[in-house]
Each structure stands twice: as structure tokens, then as C-alpha cells.
PDB file of N, CA and C in Angstrom:
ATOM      1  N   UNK A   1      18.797  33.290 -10.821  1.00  0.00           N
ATOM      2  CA  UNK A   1      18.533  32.155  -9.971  1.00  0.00           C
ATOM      3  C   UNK A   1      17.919  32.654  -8.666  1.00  0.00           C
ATOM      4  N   UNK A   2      17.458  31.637  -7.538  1.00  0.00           N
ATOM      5  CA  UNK A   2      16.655  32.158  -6.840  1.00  0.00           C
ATOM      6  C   UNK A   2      16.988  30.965  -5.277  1.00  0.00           C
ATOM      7  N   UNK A   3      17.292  31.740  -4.913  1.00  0.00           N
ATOM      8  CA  UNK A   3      17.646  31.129  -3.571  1.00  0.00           C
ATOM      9  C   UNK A   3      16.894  30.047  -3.069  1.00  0.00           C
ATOM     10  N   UNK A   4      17.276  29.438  -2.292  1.00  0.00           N
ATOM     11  CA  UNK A   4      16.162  28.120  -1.234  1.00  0.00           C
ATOM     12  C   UNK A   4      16.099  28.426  -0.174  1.00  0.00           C
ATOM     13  N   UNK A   5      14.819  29.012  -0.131  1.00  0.00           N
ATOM     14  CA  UNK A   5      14.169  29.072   1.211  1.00  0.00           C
ATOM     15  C   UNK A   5      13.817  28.435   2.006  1.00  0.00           C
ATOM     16  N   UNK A   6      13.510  28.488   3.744  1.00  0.00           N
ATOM     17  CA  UNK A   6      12.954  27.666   4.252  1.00  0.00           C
ATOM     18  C   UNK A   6      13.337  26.260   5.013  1.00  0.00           C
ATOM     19  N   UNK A   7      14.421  26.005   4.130  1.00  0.00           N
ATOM     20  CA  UNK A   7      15.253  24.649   4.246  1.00  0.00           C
ATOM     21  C   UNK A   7      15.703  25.278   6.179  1.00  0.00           C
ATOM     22  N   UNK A   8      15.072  23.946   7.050  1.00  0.00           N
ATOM     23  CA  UNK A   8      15.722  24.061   8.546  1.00  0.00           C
ATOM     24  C   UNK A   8      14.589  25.366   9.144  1.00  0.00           C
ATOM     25  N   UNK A   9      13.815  25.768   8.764  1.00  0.00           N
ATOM     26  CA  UNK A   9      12.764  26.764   8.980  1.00  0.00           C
ATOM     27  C   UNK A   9      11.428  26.090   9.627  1.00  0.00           C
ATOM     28  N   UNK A  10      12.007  26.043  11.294  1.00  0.00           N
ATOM     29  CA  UNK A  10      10.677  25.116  11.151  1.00  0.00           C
ATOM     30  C   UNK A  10      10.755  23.859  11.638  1.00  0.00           C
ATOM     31  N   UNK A  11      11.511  23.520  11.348  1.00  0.00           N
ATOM     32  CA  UNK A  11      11.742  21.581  11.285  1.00  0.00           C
ATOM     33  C   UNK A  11      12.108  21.221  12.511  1.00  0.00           C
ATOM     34  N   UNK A  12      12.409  20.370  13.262  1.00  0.00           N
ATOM     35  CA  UNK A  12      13.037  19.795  14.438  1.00  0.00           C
ATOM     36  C   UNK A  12      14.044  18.334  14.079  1.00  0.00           C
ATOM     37  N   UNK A  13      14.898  18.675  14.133  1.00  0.00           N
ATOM     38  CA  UNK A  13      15.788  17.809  14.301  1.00  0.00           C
ATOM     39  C   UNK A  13      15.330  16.633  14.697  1.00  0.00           C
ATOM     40  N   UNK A  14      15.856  15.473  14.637  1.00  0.00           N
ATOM     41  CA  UNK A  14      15.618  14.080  15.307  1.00  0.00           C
ATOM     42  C   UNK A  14      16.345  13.890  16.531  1.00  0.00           C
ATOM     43  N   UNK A  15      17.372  14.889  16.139  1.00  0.00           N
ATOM     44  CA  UNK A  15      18.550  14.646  17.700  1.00  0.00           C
ATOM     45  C   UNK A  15      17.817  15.330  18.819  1.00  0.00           C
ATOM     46  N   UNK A  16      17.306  16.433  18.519  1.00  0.00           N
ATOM     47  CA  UNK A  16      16.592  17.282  19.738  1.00  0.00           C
ATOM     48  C   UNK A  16      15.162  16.940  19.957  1.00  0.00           C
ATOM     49  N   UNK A  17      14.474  16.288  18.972  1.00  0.00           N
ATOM     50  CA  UNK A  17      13.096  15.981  18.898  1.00  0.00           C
ATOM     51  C   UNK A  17      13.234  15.301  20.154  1.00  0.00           C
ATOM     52  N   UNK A  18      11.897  15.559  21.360  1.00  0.00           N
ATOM     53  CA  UNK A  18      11.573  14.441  22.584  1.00  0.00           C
ATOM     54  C   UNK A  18      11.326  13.060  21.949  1.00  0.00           C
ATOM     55  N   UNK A  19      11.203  12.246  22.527  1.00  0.00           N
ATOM     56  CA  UNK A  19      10.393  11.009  21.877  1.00  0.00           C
ATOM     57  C   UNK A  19       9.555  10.798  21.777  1.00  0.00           C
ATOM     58  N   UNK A  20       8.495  11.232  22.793  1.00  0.00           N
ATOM     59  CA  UNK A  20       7.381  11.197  22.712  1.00  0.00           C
ATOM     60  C   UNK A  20       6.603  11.372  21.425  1.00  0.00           C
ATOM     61  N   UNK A  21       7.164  13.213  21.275  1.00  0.00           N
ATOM     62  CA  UNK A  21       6.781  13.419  19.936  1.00  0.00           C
ATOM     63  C   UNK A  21       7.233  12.811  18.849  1.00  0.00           C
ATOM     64  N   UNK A  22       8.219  12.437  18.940  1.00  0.00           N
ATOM     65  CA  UNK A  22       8.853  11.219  17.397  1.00  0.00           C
ATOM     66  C   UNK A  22       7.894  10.104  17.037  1.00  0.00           C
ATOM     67  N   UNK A  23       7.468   9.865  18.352  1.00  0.00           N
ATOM     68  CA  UNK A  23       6.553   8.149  18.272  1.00  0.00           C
ATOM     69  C   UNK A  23       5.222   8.676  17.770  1.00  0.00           C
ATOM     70  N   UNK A  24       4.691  10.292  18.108  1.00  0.00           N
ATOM     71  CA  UNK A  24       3.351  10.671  17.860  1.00  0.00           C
ATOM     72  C   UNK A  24       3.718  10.300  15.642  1.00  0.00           C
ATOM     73  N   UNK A  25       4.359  11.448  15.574  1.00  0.00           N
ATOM     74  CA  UNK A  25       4.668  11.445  14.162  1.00  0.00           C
ATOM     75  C   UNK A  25       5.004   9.902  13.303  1.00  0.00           C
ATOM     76  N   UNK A  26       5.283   8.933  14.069  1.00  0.00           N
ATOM     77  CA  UNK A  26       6.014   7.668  13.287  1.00  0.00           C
ATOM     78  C   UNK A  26       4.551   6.834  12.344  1.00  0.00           C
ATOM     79  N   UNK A  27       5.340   6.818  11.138  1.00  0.00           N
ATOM     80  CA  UNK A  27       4.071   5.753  10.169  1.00  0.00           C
ATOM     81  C   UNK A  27       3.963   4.420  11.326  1.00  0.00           C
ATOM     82  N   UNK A  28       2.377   4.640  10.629  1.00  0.00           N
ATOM     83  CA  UNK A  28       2.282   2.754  10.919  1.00  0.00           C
ATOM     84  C   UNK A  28       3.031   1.740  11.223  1.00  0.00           C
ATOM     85  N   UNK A  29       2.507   1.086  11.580  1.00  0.00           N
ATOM     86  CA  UNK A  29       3.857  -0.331  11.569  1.00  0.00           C
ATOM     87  C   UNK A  29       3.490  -1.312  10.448  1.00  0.00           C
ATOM     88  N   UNK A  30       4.456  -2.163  10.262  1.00  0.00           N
ATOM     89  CA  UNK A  30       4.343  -2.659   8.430  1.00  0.00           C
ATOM     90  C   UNK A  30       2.689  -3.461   8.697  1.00  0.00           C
ATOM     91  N   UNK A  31       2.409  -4.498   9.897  1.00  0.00           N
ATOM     92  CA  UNK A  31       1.244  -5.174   9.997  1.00  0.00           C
ATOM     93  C   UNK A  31       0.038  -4.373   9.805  1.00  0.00           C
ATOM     94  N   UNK A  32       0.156  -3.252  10.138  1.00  0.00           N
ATOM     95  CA  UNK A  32      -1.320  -2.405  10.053  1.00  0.00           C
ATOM     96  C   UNK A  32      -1.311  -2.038   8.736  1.00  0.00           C
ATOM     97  N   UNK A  33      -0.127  -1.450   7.642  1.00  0.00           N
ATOM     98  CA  UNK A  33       0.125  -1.489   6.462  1.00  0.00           C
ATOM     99  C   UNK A  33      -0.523  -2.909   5.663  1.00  0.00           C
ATOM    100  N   UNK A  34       0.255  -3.605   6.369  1.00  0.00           N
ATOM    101  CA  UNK A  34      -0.194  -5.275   5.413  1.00  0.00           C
ATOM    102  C   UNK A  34      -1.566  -5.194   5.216  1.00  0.00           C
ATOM    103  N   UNK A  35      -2.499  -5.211   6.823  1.00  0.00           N
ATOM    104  CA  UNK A  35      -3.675  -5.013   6.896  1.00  0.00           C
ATOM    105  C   UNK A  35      -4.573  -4.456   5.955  1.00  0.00           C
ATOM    106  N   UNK A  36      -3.852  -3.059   5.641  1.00  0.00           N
ATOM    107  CA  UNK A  36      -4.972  -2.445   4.803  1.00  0.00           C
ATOM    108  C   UNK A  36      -4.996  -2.409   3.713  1.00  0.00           C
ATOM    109  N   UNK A  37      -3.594  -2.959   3.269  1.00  0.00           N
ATOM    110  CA  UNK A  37      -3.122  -3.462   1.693  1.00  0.00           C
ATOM    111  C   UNK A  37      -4.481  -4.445   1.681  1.00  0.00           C
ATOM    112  N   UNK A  38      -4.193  -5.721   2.590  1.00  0.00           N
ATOM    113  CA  UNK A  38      -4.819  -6.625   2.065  1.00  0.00           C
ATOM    114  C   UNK A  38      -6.599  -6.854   1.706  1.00  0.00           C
ATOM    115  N   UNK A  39      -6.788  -5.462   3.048  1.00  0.00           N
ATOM    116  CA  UNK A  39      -8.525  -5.466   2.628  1.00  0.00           C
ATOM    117  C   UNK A  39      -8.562  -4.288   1.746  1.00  0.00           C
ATOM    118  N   UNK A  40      -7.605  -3.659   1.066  1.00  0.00           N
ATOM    119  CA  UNK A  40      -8.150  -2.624  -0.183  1.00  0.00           C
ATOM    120  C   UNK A  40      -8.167  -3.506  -1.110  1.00  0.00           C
ATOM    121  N   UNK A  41      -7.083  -4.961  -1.173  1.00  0.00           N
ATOM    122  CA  UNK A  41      -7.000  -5.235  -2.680  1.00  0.00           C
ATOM    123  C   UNK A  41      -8.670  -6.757  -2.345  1.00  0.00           C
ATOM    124  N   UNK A  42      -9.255  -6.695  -1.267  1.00  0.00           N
ATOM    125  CA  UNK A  42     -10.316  -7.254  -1.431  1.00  0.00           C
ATOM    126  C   UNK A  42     -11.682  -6.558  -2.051  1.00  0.00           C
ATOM    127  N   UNK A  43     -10.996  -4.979  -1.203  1.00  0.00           N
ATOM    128  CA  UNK A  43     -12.219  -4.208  -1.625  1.00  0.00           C
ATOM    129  C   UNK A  43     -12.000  -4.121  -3.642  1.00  0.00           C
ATOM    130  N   UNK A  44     -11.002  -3.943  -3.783  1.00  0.00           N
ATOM    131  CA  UNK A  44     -11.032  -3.994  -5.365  1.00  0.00           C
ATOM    132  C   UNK A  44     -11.325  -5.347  -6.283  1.00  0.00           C
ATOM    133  N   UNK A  45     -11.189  -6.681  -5.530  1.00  0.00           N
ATOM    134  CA  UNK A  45     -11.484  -7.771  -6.121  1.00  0.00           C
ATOM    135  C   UNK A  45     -13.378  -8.253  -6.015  1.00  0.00           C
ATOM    136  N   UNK A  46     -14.180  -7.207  -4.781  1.00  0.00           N
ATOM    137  CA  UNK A  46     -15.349  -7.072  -4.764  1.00  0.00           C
ATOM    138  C   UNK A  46     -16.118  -6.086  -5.584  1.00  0.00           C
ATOM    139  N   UNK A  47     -15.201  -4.791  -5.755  1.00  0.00           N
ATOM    140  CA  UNK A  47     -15.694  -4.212  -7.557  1.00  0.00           C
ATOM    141  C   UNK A  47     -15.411  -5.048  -8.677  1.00  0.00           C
ATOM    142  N   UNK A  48     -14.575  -5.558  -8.622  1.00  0.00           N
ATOM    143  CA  UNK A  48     -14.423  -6.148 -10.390  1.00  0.00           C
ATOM    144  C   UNK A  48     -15.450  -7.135 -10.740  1.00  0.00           C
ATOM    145  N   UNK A  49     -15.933  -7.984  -9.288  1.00  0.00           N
ATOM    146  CA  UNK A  49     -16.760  -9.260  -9.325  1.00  0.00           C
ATOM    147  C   UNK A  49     -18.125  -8.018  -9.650  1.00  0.00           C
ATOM    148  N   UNK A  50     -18.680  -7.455  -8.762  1.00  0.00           N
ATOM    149  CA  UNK A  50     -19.886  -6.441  -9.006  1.00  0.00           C
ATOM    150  C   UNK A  50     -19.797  -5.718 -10.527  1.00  0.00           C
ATOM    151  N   UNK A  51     -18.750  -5.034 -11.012  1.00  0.00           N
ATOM    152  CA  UNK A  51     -18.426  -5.210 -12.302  1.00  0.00           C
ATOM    153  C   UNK A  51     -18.804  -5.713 -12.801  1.00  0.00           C
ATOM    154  N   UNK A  52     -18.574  -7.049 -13.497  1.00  0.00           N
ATOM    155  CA  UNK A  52     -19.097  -7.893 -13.967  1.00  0.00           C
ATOM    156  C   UNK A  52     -20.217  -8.475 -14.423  1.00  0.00           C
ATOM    157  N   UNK A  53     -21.020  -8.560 -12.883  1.00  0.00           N
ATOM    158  CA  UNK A  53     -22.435  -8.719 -12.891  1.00  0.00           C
ATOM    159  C   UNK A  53     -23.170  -7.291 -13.652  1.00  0.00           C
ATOM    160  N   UNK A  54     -23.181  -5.839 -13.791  1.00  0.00           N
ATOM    161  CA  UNK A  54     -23.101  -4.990 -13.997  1.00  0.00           C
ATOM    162  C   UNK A  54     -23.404  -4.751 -15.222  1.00  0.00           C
ATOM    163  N   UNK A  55     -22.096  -5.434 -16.126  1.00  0.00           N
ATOM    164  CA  UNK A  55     -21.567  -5.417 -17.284  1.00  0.00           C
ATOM    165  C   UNK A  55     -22.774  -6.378 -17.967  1.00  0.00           C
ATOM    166  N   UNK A  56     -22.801  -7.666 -17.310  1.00  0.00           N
ATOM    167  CA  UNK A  56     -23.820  -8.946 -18.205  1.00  0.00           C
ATOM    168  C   UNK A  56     -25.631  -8.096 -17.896  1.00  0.00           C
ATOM    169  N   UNK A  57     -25.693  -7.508 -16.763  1.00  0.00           N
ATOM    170  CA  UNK A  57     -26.968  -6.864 -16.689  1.00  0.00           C
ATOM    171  C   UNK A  57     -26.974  -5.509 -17.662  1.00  0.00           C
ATOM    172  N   UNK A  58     -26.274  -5.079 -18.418  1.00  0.00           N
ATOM    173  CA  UNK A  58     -26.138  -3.474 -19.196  1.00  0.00           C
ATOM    174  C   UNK A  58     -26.228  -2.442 -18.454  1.00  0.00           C
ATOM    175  N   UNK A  59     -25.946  -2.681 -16.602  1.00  0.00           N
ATOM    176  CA  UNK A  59     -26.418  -1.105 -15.974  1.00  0.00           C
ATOM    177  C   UNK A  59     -24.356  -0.513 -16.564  1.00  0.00           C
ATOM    178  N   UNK A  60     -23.388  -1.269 -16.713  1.00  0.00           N
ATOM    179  CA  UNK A  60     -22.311  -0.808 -17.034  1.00  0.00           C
ATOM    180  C   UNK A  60     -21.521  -0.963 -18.852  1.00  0.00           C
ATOM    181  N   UNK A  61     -20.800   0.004 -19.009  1.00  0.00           N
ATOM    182  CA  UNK A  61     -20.210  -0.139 -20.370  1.00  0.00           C
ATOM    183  C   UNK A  61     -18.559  -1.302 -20.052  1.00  0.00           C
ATOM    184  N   UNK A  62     -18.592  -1.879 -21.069  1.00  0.00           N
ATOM    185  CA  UNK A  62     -17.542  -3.099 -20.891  1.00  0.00           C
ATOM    186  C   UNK A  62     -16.498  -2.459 -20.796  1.00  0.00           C
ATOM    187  N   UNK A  63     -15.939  -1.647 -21.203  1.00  0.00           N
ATOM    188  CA  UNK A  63     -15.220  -0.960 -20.733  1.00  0.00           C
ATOM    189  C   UNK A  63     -14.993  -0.049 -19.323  1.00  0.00           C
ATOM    190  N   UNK A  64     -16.181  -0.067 -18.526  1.00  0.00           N
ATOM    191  CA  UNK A  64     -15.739   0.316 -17.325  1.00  0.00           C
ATOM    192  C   UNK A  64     -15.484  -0.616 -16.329  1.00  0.00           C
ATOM    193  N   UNK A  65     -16.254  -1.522 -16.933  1.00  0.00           N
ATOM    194  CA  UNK A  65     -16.295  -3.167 -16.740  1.00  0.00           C
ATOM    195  C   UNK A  65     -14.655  -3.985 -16.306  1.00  0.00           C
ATOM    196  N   UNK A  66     -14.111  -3.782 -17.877  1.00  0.00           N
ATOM    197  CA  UNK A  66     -12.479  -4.129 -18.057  1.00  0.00           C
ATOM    198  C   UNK A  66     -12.071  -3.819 -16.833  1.00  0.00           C
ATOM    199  N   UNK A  67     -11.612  -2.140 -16.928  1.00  0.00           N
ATOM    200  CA  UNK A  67     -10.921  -1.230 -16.398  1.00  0.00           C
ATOM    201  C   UNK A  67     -11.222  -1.529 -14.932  1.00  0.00           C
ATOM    202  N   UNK A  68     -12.389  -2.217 -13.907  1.00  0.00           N
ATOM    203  CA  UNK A  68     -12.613  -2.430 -12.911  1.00  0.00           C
ATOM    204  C   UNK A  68     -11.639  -3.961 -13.015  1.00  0.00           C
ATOM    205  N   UNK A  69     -11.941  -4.524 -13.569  1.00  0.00           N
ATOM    206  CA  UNK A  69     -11.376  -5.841 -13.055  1.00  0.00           C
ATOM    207  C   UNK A  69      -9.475  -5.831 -13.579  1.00  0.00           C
ATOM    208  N   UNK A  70      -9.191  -4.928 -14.475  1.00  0.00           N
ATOM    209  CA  UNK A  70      -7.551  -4.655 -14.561  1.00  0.00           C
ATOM    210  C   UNK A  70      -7.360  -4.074 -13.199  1.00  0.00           C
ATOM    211  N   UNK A  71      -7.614  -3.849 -12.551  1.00  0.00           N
ATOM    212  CA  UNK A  71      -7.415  -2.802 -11.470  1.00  0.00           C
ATOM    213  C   UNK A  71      -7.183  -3.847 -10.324  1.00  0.00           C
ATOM    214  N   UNK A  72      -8.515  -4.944 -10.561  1.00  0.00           N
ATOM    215  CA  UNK A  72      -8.180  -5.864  -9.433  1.00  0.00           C
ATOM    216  C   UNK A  72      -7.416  -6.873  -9.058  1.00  0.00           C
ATOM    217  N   UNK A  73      -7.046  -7.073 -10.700  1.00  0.00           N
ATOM    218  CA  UNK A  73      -5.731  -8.433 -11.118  1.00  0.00           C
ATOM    219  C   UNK A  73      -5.256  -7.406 -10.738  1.00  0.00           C
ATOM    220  N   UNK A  74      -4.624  -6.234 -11.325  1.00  0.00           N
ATOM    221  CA  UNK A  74      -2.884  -5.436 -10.915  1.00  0.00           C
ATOM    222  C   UNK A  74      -2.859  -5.224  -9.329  1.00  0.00           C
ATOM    223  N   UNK A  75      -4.084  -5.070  -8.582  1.00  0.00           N
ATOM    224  CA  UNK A  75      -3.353  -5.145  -7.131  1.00  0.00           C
ATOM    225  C   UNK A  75      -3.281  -6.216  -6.478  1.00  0.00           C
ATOM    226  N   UNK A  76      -3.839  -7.342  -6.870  1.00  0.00           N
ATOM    227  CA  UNK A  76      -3.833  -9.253  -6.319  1.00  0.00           C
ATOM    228  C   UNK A  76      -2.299  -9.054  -6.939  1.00  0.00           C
ATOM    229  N   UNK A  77      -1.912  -8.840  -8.007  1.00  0.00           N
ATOM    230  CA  UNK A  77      -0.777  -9.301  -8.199  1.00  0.00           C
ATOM    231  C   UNK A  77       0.377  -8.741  -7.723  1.00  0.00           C
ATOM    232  N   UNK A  78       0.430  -7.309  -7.394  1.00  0.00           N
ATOM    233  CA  UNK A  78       0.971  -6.184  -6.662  1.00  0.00           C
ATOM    234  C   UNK A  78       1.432  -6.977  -5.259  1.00  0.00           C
ATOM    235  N   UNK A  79       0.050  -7.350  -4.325  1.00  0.00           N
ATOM    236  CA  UNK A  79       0.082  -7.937  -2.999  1.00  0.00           C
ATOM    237  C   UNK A  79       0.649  -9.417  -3.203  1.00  0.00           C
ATOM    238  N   UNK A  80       0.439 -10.314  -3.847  1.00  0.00           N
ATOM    239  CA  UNK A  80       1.158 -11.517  -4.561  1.00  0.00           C
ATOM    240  C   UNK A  80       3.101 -11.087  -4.082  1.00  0.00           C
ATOM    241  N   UNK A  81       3.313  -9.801  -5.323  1.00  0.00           N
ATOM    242  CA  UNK A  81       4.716 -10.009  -4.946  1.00  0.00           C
ATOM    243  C   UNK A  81       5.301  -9.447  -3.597  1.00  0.00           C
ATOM    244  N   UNK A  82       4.339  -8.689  -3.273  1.00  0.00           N
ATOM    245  CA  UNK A  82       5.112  -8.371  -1.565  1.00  0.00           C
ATOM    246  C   UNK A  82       4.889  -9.520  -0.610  1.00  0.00           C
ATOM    247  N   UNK A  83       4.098 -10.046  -1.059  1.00  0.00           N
ATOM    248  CA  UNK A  83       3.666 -11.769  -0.352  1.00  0.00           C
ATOM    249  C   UNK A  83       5.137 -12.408  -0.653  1.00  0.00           C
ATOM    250  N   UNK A  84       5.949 -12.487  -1.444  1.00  0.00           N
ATOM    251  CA  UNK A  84       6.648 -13.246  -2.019  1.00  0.00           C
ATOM    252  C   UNK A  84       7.970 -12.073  -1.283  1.00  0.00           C
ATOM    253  N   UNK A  85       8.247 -11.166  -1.801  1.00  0.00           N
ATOM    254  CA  UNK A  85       9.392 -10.784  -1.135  1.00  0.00           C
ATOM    255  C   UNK A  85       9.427 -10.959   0.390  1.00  0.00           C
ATOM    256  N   UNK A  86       8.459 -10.496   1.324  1.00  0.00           N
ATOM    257  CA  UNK A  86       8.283 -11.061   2.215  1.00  0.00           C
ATOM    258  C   UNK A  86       8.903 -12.225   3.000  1.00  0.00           C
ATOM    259  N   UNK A  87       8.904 -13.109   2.654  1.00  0.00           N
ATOM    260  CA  UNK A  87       8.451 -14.529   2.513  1.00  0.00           C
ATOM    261  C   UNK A  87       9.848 -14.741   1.979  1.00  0.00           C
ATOM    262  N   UNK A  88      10.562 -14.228   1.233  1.00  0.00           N
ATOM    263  CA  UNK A  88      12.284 -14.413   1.165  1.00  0.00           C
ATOM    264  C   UNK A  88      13.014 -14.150   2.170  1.00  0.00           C
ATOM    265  N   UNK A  89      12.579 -12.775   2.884  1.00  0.00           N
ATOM    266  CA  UNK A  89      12.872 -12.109   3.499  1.00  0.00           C
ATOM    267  C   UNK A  89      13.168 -12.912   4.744  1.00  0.00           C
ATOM    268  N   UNK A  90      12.019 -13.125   5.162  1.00  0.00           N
ATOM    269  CA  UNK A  90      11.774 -14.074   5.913  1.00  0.00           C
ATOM    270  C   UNK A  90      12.642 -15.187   6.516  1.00  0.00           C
ATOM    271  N   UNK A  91      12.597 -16.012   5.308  1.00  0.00           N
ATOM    272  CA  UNK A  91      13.543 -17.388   5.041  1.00  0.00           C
ATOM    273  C   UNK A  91      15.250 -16.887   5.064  1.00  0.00           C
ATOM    274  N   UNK A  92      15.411 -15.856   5.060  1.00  0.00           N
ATOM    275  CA  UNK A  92      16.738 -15.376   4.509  1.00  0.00           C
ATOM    276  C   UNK A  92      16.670 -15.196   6.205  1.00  0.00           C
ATOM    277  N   UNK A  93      16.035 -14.432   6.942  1.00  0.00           N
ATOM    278  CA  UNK A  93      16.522 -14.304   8.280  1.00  0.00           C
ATOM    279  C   UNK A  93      16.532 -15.177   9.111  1.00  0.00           C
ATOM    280  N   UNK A  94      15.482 -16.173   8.991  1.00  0.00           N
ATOM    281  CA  UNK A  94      15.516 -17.892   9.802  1.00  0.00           C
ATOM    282  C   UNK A  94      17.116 -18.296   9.115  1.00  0.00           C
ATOM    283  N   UNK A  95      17.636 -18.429   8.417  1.00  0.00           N
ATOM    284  CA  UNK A  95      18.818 -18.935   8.175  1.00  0.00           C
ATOM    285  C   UNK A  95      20.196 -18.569   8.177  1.00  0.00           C
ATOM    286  N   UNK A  96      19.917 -17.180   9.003  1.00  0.00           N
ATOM    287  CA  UNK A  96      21.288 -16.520   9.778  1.00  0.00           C
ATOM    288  C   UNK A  96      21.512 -17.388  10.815  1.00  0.00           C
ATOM    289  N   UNK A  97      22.780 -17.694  10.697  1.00  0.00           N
ATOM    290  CA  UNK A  97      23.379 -17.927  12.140  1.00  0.00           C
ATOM    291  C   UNK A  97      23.784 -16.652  13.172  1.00  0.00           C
ATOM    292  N   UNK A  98      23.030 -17.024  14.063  1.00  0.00           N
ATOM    293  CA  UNK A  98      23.682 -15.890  15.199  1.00  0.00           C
ATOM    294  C   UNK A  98      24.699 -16.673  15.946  1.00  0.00           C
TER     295      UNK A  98
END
């Protein structure tokens, strides 16, 4: 067997980390996330449509054709259900009593 290296080599704690630097390192915030969810799954619903046209002109094989527009239903529908959990989420916190 072979030891684990590295582990704490390096790293900074969260307790000792400044803040400054914590806030440099922190993901996105969920809106800029939403954001780019929502214009990738446009950018993919503007291949499948170009697709298409593509496909009826013969510059594409129907099959790359398909495979463009599966791509664009599975992320409309992907963004659909985070639309929807969301949106529970939501309703579930308007109806706490504080």
C-alpha cells in the first residue's frame, strides 16, 4: 500500500484564510450561473434550429442533425426542471412564517 500524500500540503484553511482572499476564490453567484445556463441552452436551441435547415439542404448527415437537436431538447428540459425546483423553492420560502 502506499501512503497519501500531500493531504494539508499547501492548502489554507478557511479559519485562517483572510477574506479578502476567500471572496477572490468564491464561485459565481447562482444569477450569473442562471445567466449562462440560460444563454448556453439558447445557444444549443440555435444549433438544432441551424441543424435542421442543414439537414433539409444535405450540407449535414441526419444523424448529426438528430444528435444536434437531442442535445437541445435535453438541455430546455434540464433548465425546465431547475426552473421548476426553483420555483418550489421559492414558494416553500414565501410560506414560512417568521
Amino acid at each position: 500500500m502506499t501512503d497519501i500524500s500531500g493531504i494539508g500540503q499547501g492548502k489554507i484553511s478557511l479559519n485562517t484564510e483572510p477574506l479578502a482572499q476567500r471572496l477572490q476564490r468564491r464561485s459565481p453567484e447562482f444569477s450569473e450561473r442562471l445567466k449562462s445556463a440560460v444563454l448556453e441552452v439558447n445557444a444549443n436551441q440555435n444549433i438544432g434550429d441551424e441543424s435542421i435547415e442543414e439537414v433539409i439542404q444535405g450540407k449535414m448527415g441526419i444523424h448529426e442533425g438528430m444528435m444536434a437537436l437531442s442535445k437541445a431538447n435535453t438541455s430546455l428540459k434540464l433548465l425546465a426542471q431547475v426552473r421548476n425546483k426553483v420555483m418550489t423553492a421559492y414558494k416553500e420560502v414565501m410560506n414560512m412564517q417568521v
